[in-house]
N, C-alpha and C. Protein backbone atom coordinates (compact mmCIF):
# COMPACT_ATOMS: atom_id res chain seq x y z
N UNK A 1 -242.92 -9.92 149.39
CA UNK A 1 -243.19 -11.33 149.60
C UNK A 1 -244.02 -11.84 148.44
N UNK A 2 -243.63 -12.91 147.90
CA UNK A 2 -244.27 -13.43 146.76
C UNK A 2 -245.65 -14.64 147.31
N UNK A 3 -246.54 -14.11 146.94
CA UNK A 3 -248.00 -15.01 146.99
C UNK A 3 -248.40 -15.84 145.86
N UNK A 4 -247.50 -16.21 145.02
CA UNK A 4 -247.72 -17.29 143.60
C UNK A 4 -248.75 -18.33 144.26
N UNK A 5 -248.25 -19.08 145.28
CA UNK A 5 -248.68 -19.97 145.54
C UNK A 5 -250.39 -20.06 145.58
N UNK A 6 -250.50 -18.94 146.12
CA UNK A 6 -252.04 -18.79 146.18
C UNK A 6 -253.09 -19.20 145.25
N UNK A 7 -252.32 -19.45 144.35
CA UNK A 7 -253.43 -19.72 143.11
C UNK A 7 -253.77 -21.18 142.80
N UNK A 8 -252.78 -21.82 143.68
CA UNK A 8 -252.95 -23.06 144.09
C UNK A 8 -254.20 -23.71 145.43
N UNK A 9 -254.10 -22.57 146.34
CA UNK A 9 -254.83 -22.86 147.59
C UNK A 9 -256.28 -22.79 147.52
N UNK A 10 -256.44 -23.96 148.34
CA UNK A 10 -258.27 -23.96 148.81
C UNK A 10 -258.37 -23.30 149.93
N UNK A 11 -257.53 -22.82 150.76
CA UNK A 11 -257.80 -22.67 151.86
C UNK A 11 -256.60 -21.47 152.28
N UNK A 12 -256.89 -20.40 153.20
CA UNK A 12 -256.12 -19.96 153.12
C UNK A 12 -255.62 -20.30 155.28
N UNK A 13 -254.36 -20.08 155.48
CA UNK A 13 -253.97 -19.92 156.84
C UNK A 13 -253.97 -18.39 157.78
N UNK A 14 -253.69 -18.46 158.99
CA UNK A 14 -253.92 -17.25 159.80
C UNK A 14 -252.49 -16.80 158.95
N UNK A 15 -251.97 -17.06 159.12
CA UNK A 15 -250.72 -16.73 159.15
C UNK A 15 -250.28 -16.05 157.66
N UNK A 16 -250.73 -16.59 156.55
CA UNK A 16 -250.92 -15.55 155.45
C UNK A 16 -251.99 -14.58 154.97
N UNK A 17 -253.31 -14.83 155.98
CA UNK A 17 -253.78 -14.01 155.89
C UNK A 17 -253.06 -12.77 157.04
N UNK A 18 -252.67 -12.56 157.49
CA UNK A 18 -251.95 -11.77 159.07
C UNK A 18 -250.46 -11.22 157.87
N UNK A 19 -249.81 -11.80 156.77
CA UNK A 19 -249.27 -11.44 155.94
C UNK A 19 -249.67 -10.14 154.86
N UNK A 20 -250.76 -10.90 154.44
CA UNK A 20 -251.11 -10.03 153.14
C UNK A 20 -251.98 -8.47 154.75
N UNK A 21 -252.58 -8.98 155.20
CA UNK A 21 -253.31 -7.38 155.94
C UNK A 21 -251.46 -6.80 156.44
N UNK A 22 -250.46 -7.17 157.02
CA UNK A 22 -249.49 -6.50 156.93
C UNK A 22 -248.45 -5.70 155.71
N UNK A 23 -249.03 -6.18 154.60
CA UNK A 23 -248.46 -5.68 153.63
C UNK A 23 -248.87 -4.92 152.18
N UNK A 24 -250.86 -5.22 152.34
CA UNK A 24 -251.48 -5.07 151.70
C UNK A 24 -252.49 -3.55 152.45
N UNK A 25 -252.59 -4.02 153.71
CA UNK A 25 -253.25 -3.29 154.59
C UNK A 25 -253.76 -1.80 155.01
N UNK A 26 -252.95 -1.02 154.32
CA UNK A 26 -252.78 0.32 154.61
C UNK A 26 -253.19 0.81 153.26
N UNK A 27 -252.84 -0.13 151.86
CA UNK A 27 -253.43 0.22 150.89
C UNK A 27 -254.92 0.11 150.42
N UNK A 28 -255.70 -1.20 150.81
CA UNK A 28 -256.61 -1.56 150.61
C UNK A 28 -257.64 -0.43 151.59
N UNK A 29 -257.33 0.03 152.93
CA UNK A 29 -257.51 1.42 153.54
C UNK A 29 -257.76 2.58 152.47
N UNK A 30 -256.44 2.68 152.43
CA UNK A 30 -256.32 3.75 151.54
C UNK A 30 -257.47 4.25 150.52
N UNK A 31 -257.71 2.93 149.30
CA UNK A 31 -258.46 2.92 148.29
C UNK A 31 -259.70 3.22 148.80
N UNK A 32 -260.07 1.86 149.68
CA UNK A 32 -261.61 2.16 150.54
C UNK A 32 -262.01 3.52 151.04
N UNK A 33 -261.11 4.20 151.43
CA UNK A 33 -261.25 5.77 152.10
C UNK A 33 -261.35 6.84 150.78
N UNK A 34 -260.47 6.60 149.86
CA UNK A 34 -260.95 7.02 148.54
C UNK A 34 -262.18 7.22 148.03
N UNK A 35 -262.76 5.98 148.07
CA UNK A 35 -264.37 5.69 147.40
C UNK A 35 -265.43 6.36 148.17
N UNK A 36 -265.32 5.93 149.54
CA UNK A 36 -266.37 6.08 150.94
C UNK A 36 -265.75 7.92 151.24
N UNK A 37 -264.74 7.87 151.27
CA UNK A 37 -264.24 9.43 152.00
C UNK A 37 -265.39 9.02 153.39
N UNK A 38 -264.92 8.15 153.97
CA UNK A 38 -265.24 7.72 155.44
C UNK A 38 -263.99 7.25 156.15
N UNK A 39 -263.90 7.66 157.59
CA UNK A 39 -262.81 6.64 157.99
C UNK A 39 -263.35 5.64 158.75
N UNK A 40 -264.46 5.38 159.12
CA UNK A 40 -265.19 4.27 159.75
C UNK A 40 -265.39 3.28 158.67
N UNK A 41 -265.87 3.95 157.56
CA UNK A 41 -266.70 2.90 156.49
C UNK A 41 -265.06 2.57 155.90
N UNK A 42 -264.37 3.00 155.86
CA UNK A 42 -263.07 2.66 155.05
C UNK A 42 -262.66 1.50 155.99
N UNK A 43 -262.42 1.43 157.64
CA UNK A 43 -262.22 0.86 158.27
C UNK A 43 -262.97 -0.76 157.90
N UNK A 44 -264.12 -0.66 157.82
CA UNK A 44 -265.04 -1.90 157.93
C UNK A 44 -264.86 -2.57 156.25
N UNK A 45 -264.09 -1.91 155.46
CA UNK A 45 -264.34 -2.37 154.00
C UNK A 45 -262.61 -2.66 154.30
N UNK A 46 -261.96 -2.54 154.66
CA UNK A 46 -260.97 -3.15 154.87
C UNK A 46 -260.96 -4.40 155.62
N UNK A 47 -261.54 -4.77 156.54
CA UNK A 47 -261.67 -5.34 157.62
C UNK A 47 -262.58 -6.66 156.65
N UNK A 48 -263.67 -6.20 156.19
CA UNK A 48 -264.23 -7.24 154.94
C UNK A 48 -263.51 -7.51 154.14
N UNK A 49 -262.51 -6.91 153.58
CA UNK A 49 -262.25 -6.93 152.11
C UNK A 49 -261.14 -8.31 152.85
N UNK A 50 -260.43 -8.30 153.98
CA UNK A 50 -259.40 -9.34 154.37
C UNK A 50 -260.33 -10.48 154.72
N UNK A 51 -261.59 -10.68 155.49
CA UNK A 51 -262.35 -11.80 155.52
C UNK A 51 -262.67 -12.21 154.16
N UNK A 52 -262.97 -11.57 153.13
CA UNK A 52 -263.59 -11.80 151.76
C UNK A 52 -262.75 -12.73 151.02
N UNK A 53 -261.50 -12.43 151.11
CA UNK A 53 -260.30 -12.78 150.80
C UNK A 53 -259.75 -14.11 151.15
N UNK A 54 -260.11 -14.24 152.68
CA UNK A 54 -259.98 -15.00 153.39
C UNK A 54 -260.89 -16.30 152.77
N UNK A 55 -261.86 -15.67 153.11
CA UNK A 55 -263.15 -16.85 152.77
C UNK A 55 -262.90 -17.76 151.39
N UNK A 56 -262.32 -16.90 150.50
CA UNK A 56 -262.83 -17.34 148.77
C UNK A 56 -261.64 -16.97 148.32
N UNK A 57 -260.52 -17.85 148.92
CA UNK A 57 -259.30 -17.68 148.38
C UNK A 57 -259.25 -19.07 147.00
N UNK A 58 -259.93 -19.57 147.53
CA UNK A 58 -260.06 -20.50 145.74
C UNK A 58 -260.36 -19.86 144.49
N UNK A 59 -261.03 -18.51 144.97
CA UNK A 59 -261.74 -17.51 143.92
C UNK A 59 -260.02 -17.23 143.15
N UNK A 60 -259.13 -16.58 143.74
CA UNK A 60 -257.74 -16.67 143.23
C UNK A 60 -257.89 -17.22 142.19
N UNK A 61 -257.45 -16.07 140.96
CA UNK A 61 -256.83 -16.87 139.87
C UNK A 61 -255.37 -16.93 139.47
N UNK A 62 -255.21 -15.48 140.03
CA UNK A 62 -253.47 -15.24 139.36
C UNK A 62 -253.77 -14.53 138.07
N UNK A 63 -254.46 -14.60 137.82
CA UNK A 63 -254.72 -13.33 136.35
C UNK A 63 -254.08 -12.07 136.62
N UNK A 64 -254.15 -11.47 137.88
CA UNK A 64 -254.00 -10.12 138.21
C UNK A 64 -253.28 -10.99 139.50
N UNK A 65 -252.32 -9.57 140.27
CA UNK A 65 -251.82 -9.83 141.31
C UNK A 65 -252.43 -10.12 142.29
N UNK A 66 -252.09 -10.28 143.68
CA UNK A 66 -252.72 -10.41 144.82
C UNK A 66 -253.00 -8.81 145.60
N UNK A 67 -251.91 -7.55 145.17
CA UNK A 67 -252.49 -6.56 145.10
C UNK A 67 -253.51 -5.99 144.33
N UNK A 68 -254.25 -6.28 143.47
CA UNK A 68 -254.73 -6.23 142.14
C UNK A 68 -256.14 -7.04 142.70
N UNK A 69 -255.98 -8.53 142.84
CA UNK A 69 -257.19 -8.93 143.79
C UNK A 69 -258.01 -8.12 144.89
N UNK A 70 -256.69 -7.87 145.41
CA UNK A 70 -257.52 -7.51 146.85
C UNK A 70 -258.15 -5.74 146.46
N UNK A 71 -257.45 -5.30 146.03
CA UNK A 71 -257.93 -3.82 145.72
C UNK A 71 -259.32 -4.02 144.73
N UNK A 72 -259.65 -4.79 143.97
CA UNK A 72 -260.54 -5.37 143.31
C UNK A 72 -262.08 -5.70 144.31
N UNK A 73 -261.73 -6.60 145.46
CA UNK A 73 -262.57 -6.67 146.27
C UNK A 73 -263.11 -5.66 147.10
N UNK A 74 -261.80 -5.04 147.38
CA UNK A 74 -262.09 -3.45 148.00
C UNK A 74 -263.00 -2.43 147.10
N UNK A 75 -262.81 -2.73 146.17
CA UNK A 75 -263.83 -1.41 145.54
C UNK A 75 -265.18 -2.07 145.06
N UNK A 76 -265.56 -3.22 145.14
CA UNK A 76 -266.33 -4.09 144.72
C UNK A 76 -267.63 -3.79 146.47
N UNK A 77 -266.52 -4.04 147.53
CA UNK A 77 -267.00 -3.48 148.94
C UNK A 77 -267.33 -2.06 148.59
N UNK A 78 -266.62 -1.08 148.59
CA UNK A 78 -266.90 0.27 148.39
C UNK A 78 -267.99 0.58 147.83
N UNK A 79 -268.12 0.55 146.53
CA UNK A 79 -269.33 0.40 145.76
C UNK A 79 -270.66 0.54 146.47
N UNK A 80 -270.65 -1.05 147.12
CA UNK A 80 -272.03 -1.31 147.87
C UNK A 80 -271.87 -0.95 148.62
N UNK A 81 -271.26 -0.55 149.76
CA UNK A 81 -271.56 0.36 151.00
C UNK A 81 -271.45 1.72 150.50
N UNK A 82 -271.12 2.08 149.64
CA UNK A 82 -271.31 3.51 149.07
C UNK A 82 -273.23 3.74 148.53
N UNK A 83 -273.36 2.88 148.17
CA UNK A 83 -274.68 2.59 147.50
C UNK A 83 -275.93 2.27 148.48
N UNK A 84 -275.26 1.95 149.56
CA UNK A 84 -276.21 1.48 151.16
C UNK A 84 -276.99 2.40 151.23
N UNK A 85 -278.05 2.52 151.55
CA UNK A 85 -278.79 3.44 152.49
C UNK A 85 -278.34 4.00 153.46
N UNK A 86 -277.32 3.05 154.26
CA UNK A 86 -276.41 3.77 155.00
C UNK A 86 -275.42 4.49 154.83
N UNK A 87 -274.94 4.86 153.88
CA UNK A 87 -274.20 5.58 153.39
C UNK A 87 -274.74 6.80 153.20
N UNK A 88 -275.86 6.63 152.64
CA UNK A 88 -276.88 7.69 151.98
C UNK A 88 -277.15 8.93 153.57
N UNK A 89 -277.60 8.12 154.28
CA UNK A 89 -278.11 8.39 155.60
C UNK A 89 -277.00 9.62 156.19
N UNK A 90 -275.54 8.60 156.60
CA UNK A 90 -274.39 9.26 156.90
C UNK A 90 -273.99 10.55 156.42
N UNK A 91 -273.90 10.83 155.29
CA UNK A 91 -273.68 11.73 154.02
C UNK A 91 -275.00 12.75 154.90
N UNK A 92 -276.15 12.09 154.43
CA UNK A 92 -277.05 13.15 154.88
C UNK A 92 -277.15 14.05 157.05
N UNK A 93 -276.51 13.22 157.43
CA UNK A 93 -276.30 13.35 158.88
C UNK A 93 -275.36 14.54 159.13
N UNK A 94 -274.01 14.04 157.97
CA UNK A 94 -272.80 15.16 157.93
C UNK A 94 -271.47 14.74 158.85
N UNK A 95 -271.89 13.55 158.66
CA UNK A 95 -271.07 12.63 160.02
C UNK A 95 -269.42 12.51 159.32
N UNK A 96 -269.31 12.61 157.86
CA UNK A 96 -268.12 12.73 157.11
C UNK A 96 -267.30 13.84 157.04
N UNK A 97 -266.64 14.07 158.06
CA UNK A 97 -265.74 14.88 158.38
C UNK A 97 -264.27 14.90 158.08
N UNK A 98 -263.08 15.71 157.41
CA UNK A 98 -262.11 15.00 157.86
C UNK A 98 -261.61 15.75 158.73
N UNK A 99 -260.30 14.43 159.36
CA UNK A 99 -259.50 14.93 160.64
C UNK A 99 -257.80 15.64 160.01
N UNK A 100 -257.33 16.43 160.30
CA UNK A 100 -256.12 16.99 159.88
C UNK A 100 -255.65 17.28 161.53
N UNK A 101 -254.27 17.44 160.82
CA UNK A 101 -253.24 17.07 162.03
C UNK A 101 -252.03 18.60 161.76
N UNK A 102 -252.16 19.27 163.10
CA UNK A 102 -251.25 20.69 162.83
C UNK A 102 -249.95 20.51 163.29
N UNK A 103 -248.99 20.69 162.85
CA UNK A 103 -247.84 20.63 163.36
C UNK A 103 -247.44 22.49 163.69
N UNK A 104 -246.41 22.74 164.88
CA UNK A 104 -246.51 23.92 165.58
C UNK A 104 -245.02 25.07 164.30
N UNK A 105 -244.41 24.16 163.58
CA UNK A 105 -243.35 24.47 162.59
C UNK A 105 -243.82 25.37 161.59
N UNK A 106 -243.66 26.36 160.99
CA UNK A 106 -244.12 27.27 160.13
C UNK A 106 -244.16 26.56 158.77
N UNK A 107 -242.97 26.39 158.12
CA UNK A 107 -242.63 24.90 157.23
C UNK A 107 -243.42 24.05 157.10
N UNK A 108 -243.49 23.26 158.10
CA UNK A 108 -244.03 21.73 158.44
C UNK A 108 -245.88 22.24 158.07
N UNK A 109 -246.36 23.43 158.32
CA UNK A 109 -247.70 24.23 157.95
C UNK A 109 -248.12 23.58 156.59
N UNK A 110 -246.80 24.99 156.44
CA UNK A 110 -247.18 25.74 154.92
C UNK A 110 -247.17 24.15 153.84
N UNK A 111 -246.00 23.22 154.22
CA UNK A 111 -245.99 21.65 153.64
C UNK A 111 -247.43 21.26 153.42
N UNK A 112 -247.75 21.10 154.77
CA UNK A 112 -249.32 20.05 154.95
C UNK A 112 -250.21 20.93 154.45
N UNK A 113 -250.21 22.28 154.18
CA UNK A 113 -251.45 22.74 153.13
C UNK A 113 -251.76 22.81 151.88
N UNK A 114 -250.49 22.59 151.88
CA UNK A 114 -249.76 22.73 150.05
C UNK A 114 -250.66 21.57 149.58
N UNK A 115 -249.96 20.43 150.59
CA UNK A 115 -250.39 18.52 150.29
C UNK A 115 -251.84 18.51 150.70
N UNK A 116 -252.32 18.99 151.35
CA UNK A 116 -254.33 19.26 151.50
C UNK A 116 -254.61 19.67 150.60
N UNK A 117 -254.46 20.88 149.78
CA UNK A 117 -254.60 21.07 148.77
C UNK A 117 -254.71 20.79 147.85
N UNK A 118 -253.21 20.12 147.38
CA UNK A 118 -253.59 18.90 146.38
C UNK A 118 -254.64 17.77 146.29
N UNK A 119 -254.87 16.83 147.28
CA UNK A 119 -255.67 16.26 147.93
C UNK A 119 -257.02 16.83 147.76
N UNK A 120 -257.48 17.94 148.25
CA UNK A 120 -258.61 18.57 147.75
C UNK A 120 -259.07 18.64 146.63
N UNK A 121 -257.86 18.72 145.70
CA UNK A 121 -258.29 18.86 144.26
C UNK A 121 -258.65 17.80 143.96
N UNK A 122 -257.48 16.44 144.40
CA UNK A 122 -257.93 15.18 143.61
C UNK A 122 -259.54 14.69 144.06
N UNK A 123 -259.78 14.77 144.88
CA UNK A 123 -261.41 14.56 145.49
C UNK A 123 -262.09 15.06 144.97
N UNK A 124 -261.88 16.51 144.13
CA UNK A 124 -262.66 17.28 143.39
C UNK A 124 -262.72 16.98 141.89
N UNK A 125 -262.13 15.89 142.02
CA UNK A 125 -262.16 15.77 140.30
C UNK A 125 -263.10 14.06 140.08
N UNK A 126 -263.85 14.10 139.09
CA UNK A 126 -265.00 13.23 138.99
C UNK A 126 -264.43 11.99 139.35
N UNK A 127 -265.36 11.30 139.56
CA UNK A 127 -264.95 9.80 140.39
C UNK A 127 -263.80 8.56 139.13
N UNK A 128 -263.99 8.92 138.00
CA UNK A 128 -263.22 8.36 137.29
C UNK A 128 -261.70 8.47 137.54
N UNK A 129 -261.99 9.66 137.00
CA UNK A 129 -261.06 10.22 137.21
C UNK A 129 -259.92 10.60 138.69
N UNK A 130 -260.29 10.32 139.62
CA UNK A 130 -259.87 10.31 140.83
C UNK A 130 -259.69 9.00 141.18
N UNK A 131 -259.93 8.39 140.70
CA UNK A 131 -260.13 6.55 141.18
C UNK A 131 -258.53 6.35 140.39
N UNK A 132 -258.70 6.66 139.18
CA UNK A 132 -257.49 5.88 138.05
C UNK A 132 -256.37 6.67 139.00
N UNK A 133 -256.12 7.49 138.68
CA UNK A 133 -255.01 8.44 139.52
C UNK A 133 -254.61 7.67 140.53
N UNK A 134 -255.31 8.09 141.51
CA UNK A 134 -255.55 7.14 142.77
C UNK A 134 -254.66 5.70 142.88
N UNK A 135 -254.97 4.80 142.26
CA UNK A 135 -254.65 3.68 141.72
C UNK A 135 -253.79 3.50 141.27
N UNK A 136 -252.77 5.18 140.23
CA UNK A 136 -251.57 4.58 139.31
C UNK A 136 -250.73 5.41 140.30
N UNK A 137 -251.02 6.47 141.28
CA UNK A 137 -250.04 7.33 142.02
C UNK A 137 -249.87 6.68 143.19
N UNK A 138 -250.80 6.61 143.82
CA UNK A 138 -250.84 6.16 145.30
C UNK A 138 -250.53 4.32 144.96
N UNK A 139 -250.89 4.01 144.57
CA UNK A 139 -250.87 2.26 145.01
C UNK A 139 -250.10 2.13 143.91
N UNK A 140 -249.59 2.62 143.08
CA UNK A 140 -247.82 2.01 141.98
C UNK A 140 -248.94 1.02 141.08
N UNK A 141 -249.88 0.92 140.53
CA UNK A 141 -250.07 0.06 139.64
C UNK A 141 -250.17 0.31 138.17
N UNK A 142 -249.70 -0.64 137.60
CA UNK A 142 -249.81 -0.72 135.73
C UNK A 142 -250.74 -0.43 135.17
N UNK A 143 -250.71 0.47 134.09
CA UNK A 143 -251.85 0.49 133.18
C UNK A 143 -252.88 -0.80 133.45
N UNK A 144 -252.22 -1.91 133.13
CA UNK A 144 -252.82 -3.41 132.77
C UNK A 144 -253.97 -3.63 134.23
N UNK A 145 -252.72 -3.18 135.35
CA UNK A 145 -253.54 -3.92 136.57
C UNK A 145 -254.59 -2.85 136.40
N UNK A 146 -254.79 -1.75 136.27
CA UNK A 146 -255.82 -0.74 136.80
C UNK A 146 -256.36 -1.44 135.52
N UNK A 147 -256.18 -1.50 134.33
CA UNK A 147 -257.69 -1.80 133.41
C UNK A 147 -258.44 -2.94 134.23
N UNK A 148 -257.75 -3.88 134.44
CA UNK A 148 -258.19 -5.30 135.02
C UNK A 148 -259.21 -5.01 136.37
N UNK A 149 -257.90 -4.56 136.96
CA UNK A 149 -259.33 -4.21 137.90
C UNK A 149 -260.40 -3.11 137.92
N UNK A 150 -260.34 -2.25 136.82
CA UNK A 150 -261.78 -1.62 136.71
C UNK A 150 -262.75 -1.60 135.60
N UNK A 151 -262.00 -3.03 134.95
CA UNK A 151 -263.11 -4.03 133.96
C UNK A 151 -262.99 -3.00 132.81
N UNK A 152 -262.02 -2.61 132.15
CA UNK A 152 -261.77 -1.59 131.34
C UNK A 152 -260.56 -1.93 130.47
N UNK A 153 -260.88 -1.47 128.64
CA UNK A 153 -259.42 -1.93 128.31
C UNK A 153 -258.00 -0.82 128.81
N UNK A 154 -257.04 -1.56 128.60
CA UNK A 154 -256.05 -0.84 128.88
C UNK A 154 -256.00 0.89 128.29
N UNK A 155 -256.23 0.94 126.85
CA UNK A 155 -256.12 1.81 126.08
C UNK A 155 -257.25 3.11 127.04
N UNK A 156 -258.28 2.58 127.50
CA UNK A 156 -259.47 3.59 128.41
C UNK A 156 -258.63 4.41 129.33
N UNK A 157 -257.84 3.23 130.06
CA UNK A 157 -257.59 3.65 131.34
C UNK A 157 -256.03 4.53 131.21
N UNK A 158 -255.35 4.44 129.92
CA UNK A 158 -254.39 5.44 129.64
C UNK A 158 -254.74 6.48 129.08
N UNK A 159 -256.38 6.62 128.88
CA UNK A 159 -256.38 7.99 128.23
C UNK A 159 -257.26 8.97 129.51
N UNK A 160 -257.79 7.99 130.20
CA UNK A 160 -258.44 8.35 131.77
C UNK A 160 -257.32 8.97 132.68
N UNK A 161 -256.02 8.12 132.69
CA UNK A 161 -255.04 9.05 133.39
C UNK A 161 -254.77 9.64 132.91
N UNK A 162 -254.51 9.75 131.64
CA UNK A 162 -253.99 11.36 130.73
C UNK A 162 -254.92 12.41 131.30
N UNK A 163 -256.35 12.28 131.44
CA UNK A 163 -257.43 13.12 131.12
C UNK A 163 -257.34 13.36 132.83
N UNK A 164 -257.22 12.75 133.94
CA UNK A 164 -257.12 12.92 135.45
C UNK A 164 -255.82 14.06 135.88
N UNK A 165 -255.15 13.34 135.12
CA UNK A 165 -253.80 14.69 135.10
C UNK A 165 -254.05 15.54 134.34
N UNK A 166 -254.38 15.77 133.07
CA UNK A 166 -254.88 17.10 132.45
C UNK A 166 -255.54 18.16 133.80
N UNK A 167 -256.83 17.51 133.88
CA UNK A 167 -257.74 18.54 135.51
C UNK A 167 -256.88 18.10 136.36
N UNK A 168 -256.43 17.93 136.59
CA UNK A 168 -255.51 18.06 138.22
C UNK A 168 -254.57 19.21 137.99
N UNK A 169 -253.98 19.04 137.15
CA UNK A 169 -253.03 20.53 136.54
C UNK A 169 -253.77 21.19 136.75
N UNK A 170 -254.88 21.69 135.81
CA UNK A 170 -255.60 22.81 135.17
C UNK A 170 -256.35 23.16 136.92
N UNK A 171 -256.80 22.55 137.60
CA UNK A 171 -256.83 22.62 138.74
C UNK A 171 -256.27 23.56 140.08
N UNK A 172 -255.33 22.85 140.27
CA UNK A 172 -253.75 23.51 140.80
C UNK A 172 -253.46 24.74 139.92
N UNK A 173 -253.38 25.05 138.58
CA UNK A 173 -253.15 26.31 138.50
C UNK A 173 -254.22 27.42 138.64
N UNK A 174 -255.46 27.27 138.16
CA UNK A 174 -256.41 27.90 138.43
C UNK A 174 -256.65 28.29 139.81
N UNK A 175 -255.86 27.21 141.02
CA UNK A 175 -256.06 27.38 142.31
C UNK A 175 -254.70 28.82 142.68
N UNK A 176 -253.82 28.23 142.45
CA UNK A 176 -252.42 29.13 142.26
C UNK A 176 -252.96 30.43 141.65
N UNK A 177 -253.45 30.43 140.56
CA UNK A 177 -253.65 31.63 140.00
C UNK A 177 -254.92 32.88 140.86
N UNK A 178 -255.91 32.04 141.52
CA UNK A 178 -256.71 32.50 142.41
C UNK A 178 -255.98 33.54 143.63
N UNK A 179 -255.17 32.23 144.29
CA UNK A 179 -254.30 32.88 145.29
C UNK A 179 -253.62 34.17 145.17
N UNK A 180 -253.07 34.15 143.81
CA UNK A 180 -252.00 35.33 143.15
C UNK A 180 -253.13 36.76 143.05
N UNK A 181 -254.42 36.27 143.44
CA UNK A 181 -255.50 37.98 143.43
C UNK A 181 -256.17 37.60 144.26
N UNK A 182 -255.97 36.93 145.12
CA UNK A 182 -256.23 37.25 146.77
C UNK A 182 -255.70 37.58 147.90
């Protein structure tokens, strides 16, 4: 669905906002859960990031997309609730757990550990570096949009994914290679 128009609006309606959280929704999640590695705090920075949106849709420029916006606000949220005291607190409580899901299939296992795994690694690799990735694998965006939205020239953020995939490899094999003498 095309949101051009937006860059026109003072105001936004239920009805495109109830649009963009249906189509934007699961990503702007996504990212937030990235940053926080919370699913509560990911929850509530989603949940802001669509009021935020909502509120200061004049803010709209159209420079960057409306995926590009909103993921923008989302990590702009992240940030500061990462930076909260409450965050700090949480972290220190141990309340950040994750939840995984077993399927009873031998296959369907050995799949979802393989993909935890990976996953593990990317979390394990410095926040730059896990963010850009993040951003060009999971959410499909352009060199351009990821510089834009992480206030970076383009040229940074193609040598940041070069350098995110370099350790993610080197990663995965070192992990592989572990396994092979255990």
């Amino acid at each position: 669905m095309g949101y051009d128009y937006l860059k026109y609006a003072v105001a936004m309606d239920a009805q495109t906002l109830e649009s963009l959280m249906r189509e934007y929704g699961q990503e702007v999640w996504n990212y937030a859960y990235l940053i926080c590695r919370s699913r509560s705090m990911a929850d509530d920075i989603a949940q802001e990031t669509f009021l935020k949106a909502f509120r200061h849709i004049d803010s709209f420029r159209a420079e960057a997309s409306v995926k590009t916006w909103l993921l923008r606000i989302t990590r702009n949220l992240s940030y500061n609730y990462k930076n909260s005291a409450f965050f700090r607190k949480a972290l220190l409580l141990g309340r950040i757990a994750p939840i995984g899901q077993h399927q009873s299939a031998e296959q369907a296992f050995l799949d979802e550990e393989a993909t935890n795994e990976v996953w593990r690694q990317v979390f394990s690799l410095p926040a730059k570096h896990r963010e850009i990735l993040l951003l060009h694998v999971r959410h499909q965006l352009s060199l351009g949009e990821i510089a834009s939205l992480l206030g970076i020239p383009e040229g940074t953020a193609k040598s940041r994914l070069f350098g995110a995939r370099q350790k993610l490899s080197k990663l995965l094999k070192e992990d592989e290679t572990h396994e092979q003498f255990t």
